[in-house]
Protein backbone atom coordinates (compact mmCIF):
# COMPACT_ATOMS: atom_id res chain seq x y z
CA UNK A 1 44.61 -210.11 -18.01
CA UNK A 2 41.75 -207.70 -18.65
CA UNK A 3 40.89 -204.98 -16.62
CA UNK A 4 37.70 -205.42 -14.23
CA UNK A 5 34.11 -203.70 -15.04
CA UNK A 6 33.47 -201.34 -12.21
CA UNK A 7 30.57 -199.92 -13.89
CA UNK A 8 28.24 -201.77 -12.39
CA UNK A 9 29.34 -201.16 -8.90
CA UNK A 10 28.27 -198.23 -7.43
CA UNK A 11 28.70 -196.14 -3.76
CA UNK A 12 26.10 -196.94 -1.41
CA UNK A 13 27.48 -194.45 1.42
CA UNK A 14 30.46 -191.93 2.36
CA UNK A 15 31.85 -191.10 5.34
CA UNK A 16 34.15 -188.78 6.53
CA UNK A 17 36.67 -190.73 8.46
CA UNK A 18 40.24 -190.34 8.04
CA UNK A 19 41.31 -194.05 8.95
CA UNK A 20 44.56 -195.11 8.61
CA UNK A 21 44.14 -198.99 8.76
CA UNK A 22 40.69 -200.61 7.91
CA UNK A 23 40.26 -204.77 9.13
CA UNK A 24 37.06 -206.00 8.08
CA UNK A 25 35.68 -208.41 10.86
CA UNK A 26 36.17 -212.33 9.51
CA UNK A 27 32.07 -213.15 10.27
CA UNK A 28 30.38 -210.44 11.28
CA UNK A 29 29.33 -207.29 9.59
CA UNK A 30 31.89 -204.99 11.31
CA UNK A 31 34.29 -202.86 10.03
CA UNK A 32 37.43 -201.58 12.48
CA UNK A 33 39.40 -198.25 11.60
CA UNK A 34 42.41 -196.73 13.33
CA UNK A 35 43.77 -193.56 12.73
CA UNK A 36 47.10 -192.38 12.52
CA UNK A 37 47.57 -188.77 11.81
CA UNK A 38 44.40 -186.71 12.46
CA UNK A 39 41.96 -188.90 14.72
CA UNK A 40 42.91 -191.03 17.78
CA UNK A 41 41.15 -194.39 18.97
CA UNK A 42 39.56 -197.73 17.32
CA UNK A 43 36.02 -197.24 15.94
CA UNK A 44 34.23 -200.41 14.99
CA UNK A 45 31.52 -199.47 12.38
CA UNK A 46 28.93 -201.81 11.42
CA UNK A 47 28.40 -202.11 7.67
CA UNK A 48 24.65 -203.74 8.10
CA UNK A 49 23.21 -200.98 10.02
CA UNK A 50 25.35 -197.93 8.88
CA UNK A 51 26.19 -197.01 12.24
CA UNK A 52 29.30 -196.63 14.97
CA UNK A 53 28.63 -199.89 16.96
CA UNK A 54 31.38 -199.15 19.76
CA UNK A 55 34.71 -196.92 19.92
CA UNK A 56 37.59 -197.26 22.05
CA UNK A 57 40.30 -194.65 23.19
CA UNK A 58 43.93 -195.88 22.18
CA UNK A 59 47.62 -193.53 21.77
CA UNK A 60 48.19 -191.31 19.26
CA UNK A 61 49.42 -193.10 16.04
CA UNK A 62 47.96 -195.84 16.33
CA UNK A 63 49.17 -198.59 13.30
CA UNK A 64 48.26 -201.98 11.66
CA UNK A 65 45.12 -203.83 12.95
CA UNK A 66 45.27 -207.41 13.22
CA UNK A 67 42.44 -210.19 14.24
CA UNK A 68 43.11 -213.35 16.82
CA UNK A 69 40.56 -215.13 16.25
CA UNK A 70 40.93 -217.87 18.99
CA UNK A 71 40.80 -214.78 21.14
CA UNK A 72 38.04 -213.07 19.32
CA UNK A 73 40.48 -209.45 19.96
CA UNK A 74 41.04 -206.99 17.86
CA UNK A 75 45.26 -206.15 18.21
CA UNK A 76 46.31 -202.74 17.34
CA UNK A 77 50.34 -201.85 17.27
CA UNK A 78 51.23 -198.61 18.69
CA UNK A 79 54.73 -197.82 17.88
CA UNK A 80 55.21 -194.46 19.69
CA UNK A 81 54.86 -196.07 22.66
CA UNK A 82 56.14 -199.78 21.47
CA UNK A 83 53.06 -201.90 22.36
CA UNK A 84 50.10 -203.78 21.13
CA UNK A 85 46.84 -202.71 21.99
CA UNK A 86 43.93 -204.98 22.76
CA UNK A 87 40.23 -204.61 22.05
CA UNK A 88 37.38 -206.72 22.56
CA UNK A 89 35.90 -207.77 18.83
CA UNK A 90 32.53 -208.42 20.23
């Protein structure tokens, strides 16, 4: 298998976010980030407009992000104090 041409890809925009666990949103042009050494909370960063759409407080070390869809939530584990967070995904 041959390695991919990246050299037509280029970076459109950087931030400085230390996020420890990135979930795209499945339809909608949102991008979620937890953080789990530096930075506490759930931003939710919209990739059409370039801008913080909404940001939620959460615990400290805050781990993996998953989507439920049938309850349109975003679900982020927080081990340190052993439960699963729940956000509103729209």
């Amino acid at each position: 298998m041959s390695e991919p041409d990246l050299s037509r890809y280029y970076v459109v925009l950087c931030r400085a976010e230390e996020a420890g666990n990135l979930l795209v949103h499945p339809t909608k042009p949102l991008l979620y980030m937890s953080f789990f050494r530096r930075g506490q909370g759930v931003v939710a960063y919209n990739l059409a407009t370039r801008q913080i759409a909404a940001q939620g407080p959460t615990d400290e070390r805050m781990d993996r992000l998953a989507f439920d869809r049938a309850a349109s939530e975003v679900l982020v584990a927080s081990p340190v104090e052993g439960r699963i967070l729940r956000f509103d995904a729209d």
